[in-house]
N, C-alpha and C. Protein backbone atom coordinates (compact mmCIF):
# COMPACT_ATOMS: atom_id res chain seq x y z
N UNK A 1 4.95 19.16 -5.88
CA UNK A 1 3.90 18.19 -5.67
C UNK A 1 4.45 16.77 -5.68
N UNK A 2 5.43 15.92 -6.40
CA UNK A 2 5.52 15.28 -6.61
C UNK A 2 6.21 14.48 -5.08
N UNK A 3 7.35 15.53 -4.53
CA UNK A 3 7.49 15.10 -3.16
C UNK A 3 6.71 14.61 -2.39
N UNK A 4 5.42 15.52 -2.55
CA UNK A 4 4.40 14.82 -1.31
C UNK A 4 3.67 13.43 -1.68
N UNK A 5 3.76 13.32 -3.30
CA UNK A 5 3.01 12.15 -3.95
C UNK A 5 4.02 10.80 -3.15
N UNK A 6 5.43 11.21 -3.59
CA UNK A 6 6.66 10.71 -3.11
C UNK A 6 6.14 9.86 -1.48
N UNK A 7 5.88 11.12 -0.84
CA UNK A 7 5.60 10.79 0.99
C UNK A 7 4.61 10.33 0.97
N UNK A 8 3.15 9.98 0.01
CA UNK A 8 1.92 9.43 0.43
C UNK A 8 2.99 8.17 -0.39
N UNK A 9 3.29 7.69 -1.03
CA UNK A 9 3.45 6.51 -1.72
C UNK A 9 4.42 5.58 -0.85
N UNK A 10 5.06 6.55 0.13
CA UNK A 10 6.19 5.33 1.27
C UNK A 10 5.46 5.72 2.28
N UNK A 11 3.89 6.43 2.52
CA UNK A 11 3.43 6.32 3.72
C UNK A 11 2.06 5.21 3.64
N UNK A 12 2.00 4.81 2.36
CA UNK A 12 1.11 3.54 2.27
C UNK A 12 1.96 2.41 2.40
N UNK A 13 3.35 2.24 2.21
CA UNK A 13 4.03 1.16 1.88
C UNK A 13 4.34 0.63 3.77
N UNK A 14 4.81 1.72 4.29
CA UNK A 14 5.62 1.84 5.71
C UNK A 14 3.58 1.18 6.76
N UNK A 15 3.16 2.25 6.09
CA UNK A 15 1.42 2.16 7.22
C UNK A 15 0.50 1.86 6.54
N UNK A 16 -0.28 2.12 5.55
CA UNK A 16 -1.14 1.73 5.52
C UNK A 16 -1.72 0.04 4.71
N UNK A 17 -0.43 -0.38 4.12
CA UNK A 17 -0.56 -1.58 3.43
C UNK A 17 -0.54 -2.60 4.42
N UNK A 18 0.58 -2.11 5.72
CA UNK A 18 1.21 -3.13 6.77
C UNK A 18 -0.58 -3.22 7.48
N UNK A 19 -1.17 -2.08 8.06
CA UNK A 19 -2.41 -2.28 8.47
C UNK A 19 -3.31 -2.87 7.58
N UNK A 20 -3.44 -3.11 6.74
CA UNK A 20 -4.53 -3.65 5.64
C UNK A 20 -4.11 -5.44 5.30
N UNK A 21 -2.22 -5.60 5.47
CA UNK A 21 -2.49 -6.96 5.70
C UNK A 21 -2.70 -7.68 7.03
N UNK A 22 -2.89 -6.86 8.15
CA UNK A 22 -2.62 -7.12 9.31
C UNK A 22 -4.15 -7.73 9.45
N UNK A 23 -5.48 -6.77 8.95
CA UNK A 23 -6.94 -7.26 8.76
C UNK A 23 -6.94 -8.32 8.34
N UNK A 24 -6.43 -8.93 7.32
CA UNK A 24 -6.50 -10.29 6.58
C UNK A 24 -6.01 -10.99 7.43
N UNK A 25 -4.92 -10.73 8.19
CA UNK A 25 -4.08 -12.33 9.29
C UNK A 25 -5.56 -12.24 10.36
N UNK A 26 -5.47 -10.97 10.61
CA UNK A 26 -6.91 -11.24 12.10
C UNK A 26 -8.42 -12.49 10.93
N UNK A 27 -8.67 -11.54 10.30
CA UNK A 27 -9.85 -12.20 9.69
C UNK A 27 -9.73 -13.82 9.42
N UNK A 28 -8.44 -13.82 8.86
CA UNK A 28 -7.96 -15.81 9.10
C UNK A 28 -7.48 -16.23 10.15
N UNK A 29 -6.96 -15.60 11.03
CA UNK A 29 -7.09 -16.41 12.54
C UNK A 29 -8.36 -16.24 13.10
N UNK A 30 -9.44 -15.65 12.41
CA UNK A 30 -10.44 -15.33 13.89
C UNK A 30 -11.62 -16.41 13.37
N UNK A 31 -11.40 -16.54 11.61
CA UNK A 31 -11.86 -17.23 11.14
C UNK A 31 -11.73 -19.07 11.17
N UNK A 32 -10.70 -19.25 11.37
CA UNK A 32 -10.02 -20.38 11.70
C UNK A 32 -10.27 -21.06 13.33
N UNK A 33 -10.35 -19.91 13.86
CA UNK A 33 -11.34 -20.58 15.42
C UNK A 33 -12.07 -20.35 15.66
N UNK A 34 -13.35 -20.45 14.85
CA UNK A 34 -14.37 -20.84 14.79
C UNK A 34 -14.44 -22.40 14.44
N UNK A 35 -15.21 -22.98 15.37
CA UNK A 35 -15.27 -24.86 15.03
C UNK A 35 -16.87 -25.06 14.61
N UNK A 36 -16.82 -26.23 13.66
CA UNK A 36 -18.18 -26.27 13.46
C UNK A 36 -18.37 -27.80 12.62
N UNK A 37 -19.42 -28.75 13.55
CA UNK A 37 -19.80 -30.04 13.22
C UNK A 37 -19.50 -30.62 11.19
N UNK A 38 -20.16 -29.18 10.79
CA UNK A 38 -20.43 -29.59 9.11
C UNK A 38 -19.34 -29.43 8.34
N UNK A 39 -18.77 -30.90 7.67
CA UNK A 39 -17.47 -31.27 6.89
C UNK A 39 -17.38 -30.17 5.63
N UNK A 40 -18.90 -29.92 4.84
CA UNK A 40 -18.09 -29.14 3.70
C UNK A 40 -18.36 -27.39 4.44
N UNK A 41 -18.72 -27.44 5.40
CA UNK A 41 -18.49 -25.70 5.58
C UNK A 41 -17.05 -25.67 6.45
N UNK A 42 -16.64 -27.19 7.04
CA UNK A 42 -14.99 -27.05 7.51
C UNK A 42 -14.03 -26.95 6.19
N UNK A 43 -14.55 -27.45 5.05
CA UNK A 43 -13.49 -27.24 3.55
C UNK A 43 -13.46 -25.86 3.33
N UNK A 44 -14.91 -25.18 3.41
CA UNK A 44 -15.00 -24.00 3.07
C UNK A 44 -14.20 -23.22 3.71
N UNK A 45 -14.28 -23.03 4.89
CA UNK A 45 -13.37 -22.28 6.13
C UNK A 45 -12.26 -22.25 5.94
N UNK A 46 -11.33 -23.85 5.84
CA UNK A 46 -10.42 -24.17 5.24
C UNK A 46 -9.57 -23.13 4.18
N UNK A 47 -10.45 -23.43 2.90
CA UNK A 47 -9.97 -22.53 1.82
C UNK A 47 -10.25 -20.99 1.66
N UNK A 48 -11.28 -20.83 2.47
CA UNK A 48 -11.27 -18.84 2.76
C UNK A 48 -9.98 -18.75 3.86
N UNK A 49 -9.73 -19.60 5.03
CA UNK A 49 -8.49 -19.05 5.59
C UNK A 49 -7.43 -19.06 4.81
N UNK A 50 -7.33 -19.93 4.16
CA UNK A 50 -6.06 -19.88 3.29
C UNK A 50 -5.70 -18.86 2.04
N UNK A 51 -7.41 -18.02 1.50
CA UNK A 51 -6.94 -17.56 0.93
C UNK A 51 -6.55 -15.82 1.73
N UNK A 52 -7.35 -15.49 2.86
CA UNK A 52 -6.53 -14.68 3.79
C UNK A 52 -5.31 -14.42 4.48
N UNK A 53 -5.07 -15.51 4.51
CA UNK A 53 -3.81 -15.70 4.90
C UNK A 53 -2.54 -15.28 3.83
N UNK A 54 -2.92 -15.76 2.49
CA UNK A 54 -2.35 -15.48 1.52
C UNK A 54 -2.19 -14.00 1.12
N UNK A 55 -3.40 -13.67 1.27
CA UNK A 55 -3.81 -12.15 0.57
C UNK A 55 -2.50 -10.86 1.97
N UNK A 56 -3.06 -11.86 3.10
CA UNK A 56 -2.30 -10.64 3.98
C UNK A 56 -0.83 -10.70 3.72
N UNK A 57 -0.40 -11.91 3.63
CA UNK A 57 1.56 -11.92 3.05
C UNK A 57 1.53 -11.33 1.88
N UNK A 58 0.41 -11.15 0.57
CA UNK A 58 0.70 -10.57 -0.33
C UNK A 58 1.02 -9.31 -0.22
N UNK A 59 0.02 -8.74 0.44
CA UNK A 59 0.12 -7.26 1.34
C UNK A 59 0.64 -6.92 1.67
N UNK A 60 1.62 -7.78 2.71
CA UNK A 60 2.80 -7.34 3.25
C UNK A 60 4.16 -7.24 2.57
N UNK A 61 4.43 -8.28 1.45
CA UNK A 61 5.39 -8.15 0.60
C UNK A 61 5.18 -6.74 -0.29
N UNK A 62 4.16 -6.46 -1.18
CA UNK A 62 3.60 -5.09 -1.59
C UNK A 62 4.17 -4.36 -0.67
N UNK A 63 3.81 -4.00 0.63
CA UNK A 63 4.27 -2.79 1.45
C UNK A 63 5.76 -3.02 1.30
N UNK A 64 6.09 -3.69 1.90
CA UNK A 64 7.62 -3.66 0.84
C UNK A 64 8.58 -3.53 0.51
N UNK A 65 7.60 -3.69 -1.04
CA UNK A 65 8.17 -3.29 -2.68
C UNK A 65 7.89 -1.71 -2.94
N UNK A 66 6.85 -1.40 -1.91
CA UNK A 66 6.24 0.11 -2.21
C UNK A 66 7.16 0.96 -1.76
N UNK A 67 7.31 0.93 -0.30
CA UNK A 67 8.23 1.31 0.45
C UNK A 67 9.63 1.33 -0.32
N UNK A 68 10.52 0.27 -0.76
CA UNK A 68 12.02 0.46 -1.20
C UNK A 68 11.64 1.29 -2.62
N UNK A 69 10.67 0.91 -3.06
CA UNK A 69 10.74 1.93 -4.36
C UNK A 69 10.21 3.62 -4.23
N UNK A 70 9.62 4.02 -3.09
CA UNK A 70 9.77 4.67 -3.04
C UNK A 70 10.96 5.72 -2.24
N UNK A 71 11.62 5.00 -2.09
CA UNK A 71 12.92 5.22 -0.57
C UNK A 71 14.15 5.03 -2.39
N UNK A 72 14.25 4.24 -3.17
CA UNK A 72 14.55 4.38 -4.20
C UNK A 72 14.45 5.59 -5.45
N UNK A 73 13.14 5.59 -5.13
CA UNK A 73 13.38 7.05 -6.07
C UNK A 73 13.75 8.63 -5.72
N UNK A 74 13.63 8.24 -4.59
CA UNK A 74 14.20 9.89 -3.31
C UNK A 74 15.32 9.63 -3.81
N UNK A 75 15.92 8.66 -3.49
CA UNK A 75 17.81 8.48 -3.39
C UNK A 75 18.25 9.28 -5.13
N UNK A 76 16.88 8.56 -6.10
CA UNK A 76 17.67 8.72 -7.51
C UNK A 76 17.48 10.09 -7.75
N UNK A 77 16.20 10.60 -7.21
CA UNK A 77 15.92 12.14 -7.41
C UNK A 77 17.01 12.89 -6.88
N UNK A 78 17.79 12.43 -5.74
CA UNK A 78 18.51 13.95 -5.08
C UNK A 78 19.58 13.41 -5.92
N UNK A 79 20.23 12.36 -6.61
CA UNK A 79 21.06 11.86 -7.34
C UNK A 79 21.17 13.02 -8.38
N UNK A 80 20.17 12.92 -9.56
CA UNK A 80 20.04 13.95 -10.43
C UNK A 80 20.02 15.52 -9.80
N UNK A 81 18.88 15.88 -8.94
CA UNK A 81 19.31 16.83 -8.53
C UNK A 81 20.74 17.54 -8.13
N UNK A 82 21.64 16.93 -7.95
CA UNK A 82 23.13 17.10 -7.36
C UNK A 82 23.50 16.94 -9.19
N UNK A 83 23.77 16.22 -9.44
CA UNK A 83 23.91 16.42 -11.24
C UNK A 83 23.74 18.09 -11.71
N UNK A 84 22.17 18.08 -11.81
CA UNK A 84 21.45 19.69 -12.15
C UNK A 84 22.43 20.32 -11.76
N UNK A 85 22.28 20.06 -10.57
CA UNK A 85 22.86 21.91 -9.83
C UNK A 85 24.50 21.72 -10.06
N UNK A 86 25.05 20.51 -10.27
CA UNK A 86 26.44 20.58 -10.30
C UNK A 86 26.83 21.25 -12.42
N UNK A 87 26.11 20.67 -13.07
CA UNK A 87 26.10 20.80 -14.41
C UNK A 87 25.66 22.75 -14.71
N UNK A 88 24.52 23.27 -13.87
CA UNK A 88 24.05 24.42 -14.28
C UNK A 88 24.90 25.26 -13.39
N UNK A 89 25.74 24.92 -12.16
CA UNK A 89 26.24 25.98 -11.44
C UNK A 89 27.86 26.21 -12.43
N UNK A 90 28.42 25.01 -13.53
CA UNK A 90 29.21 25.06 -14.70
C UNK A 90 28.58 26.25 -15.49
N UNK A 91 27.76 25.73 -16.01
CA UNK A 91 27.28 26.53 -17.31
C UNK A 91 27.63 28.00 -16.83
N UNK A 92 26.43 27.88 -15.41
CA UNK A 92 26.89 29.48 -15.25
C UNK A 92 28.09 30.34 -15.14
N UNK A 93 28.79 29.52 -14.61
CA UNK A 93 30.17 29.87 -13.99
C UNK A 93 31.06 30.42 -15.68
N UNK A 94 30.88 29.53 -16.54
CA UNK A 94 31.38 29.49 -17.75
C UNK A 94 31.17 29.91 -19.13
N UNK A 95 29.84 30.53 -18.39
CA UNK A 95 28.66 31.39 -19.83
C UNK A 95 27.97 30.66 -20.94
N UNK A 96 28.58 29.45 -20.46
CA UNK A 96 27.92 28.52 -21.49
C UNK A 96 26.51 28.48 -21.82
N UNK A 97 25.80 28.16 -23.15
CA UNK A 97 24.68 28.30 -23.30
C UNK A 97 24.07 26.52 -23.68
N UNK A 98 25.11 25.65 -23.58
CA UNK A 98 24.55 24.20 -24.33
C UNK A 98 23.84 23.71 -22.78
């Protein structure tokens, strides 16, 4: 099980985070051209694009961090794994019981 947890966790990082900040850049560019006469709903606009804009680079940095850590823990898992099998194919070989 944990493999596949493994493959949903670098298949949010690789797709579905990259699509989720990609909504936030559209929503602040689409938001941003929109023009409109009234000064404090141009502040307002202002500071909701900016904080979309923000949120989608956050997103995208997240995808990632998600992504190498999970591309990181494959590498460390078959790491140990090769360990295991190198340490227990000893034991066996040698009758050892520690």
């Amino acid at each position: 099980m944990l493999g596949v947890d493994l493959y949903l966790l670098w298949r949010a990082g690789r797709y579905g985070l990259p699509a989720l900040a990609g909504v936030y850049r559209r929503a602040a560019a689409g938001l941003e051209g929109v023009r409109h006469d009234d000064a404090e709903w141009g502040a307002l606009q202002r500071q909701v694009v900016s904080v979309l804009a923000q949120a989608g680079r956050q997103v995208e940095e997240a995808a990632v961090a998600v992504s190498a850590a999970a591309d990181g823990y494959a590498r460390a898992d078959a790491a140990a794994r090769g360990e295991f099998e190198r340490l227990r194919a000893d034991s066996l070989r040698l009758g050892s019981r520690r």
